[in-house]
PDB file of N, CA and C in Angstrom:
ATOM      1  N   UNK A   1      88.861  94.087  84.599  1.00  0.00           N
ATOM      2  CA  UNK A   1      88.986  92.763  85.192  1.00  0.00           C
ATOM      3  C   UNK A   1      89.836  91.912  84.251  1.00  0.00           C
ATOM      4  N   UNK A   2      90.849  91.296  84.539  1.00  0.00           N
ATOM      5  CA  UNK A   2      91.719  90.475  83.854  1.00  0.00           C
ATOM      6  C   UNK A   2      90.743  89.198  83.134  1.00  0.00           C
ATOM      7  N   UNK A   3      91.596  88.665  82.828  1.00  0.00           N
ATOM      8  CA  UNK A   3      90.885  87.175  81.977  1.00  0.00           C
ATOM      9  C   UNK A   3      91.123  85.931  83.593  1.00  0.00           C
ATOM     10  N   UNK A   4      92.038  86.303  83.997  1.00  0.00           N
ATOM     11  CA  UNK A   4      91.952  85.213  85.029  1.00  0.00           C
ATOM     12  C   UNK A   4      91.075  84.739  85.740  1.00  0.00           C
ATOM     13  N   UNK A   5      90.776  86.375  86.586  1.00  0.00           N
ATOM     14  CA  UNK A   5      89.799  86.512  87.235  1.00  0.00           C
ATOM     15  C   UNK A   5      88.364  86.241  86.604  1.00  0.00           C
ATOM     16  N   UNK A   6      87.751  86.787  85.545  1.00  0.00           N
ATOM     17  CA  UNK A   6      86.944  86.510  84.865  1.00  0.00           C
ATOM     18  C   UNK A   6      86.514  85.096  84.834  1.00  0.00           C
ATOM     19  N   UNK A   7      87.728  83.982  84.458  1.00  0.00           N
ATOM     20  CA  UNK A   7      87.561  82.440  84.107  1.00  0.00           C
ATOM     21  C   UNK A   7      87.002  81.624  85.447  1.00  0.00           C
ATOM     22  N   UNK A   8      87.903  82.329  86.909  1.00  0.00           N
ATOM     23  CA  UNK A   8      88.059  82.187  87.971  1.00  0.00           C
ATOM     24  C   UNK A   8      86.512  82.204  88.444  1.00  0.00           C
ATOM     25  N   UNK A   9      85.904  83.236  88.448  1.00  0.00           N
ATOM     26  CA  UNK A   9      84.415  83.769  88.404  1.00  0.00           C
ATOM     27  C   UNK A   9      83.614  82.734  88.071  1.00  0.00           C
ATOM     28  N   UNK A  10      83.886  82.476  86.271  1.00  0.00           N
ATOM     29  CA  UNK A  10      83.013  81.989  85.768  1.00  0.00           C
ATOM     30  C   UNK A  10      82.927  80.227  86.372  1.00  0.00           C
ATOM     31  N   UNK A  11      83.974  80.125  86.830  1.00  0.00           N
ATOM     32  CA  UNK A  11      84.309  78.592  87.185  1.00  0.00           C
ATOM     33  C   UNK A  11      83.589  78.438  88.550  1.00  0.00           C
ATOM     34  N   UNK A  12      83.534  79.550  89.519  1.00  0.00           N
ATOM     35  CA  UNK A  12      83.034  79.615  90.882  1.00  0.00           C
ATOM     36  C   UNK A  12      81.568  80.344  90.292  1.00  0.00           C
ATOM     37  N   UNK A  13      80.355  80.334  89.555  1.00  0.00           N
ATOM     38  CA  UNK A  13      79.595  80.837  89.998  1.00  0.00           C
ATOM     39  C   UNK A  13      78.754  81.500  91.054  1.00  0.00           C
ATOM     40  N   UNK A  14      78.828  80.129  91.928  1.00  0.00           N
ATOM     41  CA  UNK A  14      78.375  80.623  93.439  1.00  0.00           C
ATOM     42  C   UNK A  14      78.824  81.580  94.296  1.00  0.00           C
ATOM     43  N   UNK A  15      80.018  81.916  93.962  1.00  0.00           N
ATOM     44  CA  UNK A  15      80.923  82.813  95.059  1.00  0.00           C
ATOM     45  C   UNK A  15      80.449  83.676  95.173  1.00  0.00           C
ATOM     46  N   UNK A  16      79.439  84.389  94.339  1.00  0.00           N
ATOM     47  CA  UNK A  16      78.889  85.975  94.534  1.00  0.00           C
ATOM     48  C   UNK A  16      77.692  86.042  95.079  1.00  0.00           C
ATOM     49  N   UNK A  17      77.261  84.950  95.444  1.00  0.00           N
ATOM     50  CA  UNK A  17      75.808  85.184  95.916  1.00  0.00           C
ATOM     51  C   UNK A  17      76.061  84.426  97.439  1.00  0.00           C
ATOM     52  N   UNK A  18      74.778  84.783  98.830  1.00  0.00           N
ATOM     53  CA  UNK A  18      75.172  84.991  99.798  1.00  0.00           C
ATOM     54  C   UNK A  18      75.459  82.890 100.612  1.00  0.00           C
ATOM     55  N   UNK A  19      76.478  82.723 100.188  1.00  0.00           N
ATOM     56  CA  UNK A  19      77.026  81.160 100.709  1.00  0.00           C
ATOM     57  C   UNK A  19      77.865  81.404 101.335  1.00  0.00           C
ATOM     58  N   UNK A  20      78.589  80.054 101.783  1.00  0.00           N
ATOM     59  CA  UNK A  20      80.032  80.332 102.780  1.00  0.00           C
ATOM     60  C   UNK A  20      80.856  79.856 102.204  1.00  0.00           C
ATOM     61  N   UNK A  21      82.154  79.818 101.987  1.00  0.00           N
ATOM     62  CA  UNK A  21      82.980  79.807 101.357  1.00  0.00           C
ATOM     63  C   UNK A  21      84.090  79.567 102.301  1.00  0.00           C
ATOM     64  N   UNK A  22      85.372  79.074 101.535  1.00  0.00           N
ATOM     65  CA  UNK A  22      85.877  78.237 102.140  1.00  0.00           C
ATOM     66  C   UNK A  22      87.435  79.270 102.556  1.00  0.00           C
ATOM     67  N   UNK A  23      88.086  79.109 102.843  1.00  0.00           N
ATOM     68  CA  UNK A  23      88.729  80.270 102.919  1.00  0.00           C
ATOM     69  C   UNK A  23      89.813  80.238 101.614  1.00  0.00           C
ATOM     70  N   UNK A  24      90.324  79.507 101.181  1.00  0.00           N
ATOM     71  CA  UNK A  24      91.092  79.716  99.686  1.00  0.00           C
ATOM     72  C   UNK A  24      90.305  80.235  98.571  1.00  0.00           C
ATOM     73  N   UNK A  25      88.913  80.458  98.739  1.00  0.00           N
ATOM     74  CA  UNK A  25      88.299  81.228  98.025  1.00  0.00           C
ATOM     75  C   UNK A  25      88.002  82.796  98.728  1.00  0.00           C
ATOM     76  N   UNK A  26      88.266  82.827 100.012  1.00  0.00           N
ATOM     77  CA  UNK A  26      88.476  84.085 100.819  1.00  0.00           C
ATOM     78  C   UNK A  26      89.091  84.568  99.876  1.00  0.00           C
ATOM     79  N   UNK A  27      90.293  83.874 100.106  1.00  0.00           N
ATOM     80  CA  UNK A  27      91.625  84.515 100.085  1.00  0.00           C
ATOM     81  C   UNK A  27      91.824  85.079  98.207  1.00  0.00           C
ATOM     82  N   UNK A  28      91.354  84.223  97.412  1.00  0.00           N
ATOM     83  CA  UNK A  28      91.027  84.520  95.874  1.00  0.00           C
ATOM     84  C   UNK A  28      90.200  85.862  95.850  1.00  0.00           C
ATOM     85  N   UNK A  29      89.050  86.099  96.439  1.00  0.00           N
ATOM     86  CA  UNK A  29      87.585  86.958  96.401  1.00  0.00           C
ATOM     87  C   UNK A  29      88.902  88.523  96.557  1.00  0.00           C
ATOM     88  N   UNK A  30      89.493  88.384  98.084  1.00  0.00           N
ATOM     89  CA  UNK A  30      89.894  89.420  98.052  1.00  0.00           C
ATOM     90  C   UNK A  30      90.835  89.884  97.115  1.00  0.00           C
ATOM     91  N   UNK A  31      92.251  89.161  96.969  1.00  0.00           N
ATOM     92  CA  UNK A  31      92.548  89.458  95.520  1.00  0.00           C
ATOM     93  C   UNK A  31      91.703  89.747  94.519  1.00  0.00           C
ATOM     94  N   UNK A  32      90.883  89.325  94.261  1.00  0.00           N
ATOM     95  CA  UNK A  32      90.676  89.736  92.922  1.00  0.00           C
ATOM     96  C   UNK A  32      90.038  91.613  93.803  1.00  0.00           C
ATOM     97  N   UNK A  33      89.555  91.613  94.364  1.00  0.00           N
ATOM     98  CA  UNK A  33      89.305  92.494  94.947  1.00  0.00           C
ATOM     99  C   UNK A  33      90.424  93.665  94.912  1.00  0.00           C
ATOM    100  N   UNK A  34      91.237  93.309  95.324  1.00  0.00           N
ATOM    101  CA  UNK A  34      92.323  94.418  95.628  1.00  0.00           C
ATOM    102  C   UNK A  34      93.349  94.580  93.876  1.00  0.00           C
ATOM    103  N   UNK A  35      93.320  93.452  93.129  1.00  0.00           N
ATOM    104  CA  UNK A  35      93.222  94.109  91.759  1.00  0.00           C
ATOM    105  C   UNK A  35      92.549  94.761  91.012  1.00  0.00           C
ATOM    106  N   UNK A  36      91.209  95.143  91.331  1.00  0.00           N
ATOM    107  CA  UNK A  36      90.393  95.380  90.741  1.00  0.00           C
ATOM    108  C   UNK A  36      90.123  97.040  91.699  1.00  0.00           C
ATOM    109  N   UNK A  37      90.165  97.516  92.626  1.00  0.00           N
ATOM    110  CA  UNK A  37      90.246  98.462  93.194  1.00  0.00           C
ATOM    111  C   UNK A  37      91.376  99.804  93.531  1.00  0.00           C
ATOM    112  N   UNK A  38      92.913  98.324  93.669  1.00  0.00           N
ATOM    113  CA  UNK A  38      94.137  99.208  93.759  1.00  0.00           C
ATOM    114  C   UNK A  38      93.957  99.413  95.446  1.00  0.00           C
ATOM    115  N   UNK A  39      93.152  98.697  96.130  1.00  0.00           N
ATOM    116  CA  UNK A  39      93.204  98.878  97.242  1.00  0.00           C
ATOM    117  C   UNK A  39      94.146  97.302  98.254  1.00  0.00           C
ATOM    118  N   UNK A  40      94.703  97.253  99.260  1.00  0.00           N
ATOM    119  CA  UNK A  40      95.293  96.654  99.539  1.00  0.00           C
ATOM    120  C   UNK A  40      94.491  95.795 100.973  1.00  0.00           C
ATOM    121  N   UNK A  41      93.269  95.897 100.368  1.00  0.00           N
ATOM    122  CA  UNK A  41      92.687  94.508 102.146  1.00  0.00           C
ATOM    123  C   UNK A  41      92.550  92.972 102.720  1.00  0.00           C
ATOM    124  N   UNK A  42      92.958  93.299 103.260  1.00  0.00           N
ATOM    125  CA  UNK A  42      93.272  91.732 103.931  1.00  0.00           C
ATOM    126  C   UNK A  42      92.257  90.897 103.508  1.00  0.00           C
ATOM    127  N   UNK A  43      92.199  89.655 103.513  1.00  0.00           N
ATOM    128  CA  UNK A  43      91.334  88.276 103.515  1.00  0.00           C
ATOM    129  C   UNK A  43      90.693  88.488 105.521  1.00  0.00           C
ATOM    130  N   UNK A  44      89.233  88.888 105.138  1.00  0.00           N
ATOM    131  CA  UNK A  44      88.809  88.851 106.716  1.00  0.00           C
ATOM    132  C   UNK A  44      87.340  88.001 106.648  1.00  0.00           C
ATOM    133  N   UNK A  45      87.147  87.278 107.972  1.00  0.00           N
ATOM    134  CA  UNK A  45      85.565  86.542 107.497  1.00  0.00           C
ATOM    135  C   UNK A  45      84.525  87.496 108.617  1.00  0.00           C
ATOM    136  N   UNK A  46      84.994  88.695 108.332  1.00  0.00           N
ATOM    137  CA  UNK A  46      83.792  89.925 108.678  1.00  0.00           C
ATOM    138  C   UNK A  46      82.752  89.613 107.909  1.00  0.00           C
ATOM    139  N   UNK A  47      81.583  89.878 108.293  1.00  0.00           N
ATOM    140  CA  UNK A  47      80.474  89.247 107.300  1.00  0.00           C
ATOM    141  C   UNK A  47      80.070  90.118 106.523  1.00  0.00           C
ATOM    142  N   UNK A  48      80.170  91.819 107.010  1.00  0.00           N
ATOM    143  CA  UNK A  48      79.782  92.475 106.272  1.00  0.00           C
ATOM    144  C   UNK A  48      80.919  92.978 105.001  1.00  0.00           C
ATOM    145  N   UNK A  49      81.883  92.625 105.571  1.00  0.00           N
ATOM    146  CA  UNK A  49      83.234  93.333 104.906  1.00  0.00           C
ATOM    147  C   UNK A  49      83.476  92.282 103.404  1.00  0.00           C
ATOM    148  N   UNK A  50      83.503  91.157 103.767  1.00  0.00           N
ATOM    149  CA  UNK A  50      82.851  90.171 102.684  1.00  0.00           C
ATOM    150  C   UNK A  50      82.381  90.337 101.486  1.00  0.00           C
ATOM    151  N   UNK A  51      80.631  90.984 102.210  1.00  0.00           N
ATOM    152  CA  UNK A  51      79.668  91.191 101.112  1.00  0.00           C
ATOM    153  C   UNK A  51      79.775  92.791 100.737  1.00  0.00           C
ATOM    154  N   UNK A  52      80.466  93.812 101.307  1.00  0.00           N
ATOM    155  CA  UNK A  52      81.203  94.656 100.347  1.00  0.00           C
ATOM    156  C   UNK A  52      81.933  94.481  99.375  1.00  0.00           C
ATOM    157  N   UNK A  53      83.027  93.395  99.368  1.00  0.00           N
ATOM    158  CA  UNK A  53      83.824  92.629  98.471  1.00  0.00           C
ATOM    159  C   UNK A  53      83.177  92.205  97.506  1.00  0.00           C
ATOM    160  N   UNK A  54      82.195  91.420  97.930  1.00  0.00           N
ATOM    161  CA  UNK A  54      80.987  90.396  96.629  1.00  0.00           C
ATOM    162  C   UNK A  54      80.647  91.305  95.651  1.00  0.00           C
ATOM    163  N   UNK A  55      79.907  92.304  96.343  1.00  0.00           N
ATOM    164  CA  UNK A  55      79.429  93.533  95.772  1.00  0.00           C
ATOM    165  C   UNK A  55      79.918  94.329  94.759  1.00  0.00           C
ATOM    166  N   UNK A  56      81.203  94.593  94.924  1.00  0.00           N
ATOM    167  CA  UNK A  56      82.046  95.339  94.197  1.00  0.00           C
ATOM    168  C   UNK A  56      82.693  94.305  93.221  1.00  0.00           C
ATOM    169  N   UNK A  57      82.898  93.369  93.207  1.00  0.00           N
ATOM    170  CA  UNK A  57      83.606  92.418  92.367  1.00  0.00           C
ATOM    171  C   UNK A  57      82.148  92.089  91.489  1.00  0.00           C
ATOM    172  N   UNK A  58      80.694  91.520  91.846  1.00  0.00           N
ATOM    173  CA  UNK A  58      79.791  91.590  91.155  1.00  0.00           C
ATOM    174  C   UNK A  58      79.281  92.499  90.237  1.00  0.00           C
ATOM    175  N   UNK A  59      79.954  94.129  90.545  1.00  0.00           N
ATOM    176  CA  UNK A  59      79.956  94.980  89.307  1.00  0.00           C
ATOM    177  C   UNK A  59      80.705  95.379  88.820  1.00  0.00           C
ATOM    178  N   UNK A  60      82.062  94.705  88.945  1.00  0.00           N
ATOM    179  CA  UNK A  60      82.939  94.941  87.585  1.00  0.00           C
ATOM    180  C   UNK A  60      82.490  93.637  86.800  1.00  0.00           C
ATOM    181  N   UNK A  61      82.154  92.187  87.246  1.00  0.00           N
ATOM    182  CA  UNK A  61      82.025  91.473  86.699  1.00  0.00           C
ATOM    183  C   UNK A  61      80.914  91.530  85.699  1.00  0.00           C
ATOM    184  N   UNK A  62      79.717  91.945  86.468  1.00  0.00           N
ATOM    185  CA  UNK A  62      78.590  92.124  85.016  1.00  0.00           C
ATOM    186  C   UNK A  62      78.847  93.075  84.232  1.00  0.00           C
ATOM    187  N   UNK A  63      79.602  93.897  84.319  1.00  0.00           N
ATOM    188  CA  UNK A  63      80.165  95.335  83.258  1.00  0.00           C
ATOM    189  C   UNK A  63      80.901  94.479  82.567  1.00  0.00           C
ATOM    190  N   UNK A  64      81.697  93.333  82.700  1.00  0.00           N
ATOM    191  CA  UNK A  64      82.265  92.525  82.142  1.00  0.00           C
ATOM    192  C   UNK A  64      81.531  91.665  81.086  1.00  0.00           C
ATOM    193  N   UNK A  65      80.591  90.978  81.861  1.00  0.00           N
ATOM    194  CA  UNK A  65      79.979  89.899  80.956  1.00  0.00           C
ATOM    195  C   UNK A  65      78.968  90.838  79.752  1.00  0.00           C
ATOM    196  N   UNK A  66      78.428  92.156  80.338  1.00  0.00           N
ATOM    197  CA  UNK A  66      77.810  93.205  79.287  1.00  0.00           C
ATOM    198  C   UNK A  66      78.529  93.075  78.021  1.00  0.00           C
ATOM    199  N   UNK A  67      79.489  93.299  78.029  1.00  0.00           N
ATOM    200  CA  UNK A  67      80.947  94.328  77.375  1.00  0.00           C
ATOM    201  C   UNK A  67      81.230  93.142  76.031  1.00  0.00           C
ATOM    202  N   UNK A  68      81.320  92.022  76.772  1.00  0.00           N
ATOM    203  CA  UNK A  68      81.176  90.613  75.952  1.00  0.00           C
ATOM    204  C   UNK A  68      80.532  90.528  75.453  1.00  0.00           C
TER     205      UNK A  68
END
């Protein structure tokens, strides 16, 4: 996980846990998403597709904050 993303995170606490969000944070979640995977998916407000996203970004992030 870059430092951006990381700061980005730390600045949005809430984003990982189950709220609504606005869509320029969509659109952030999945990036960081698709840097962090190498996978290329769209910004969608699928609900489940979302909290796959959360999910996966929530465990590079605590492997992150561990590591620290």
């Amino acid at each position: 996980m870059i430092q951006q993303d990381k700061q980005w995170l730390d600045n949005h606490p809430y984003i990982l846990g189950n709220v609504r969000i606005t869509p320029e944070e969509n659109r952030e979640l999945f990036a960081i998403y698709n840097r962090l995977t190498g996978e290329n998916m769209r910004p969608t407000t699928c609900g489940r597709c979302v909290t796959n996203v959360k999910k996966t970004i929530k465990h590079y992030y605590d492997q992150t904050r561990s590591n620290s």
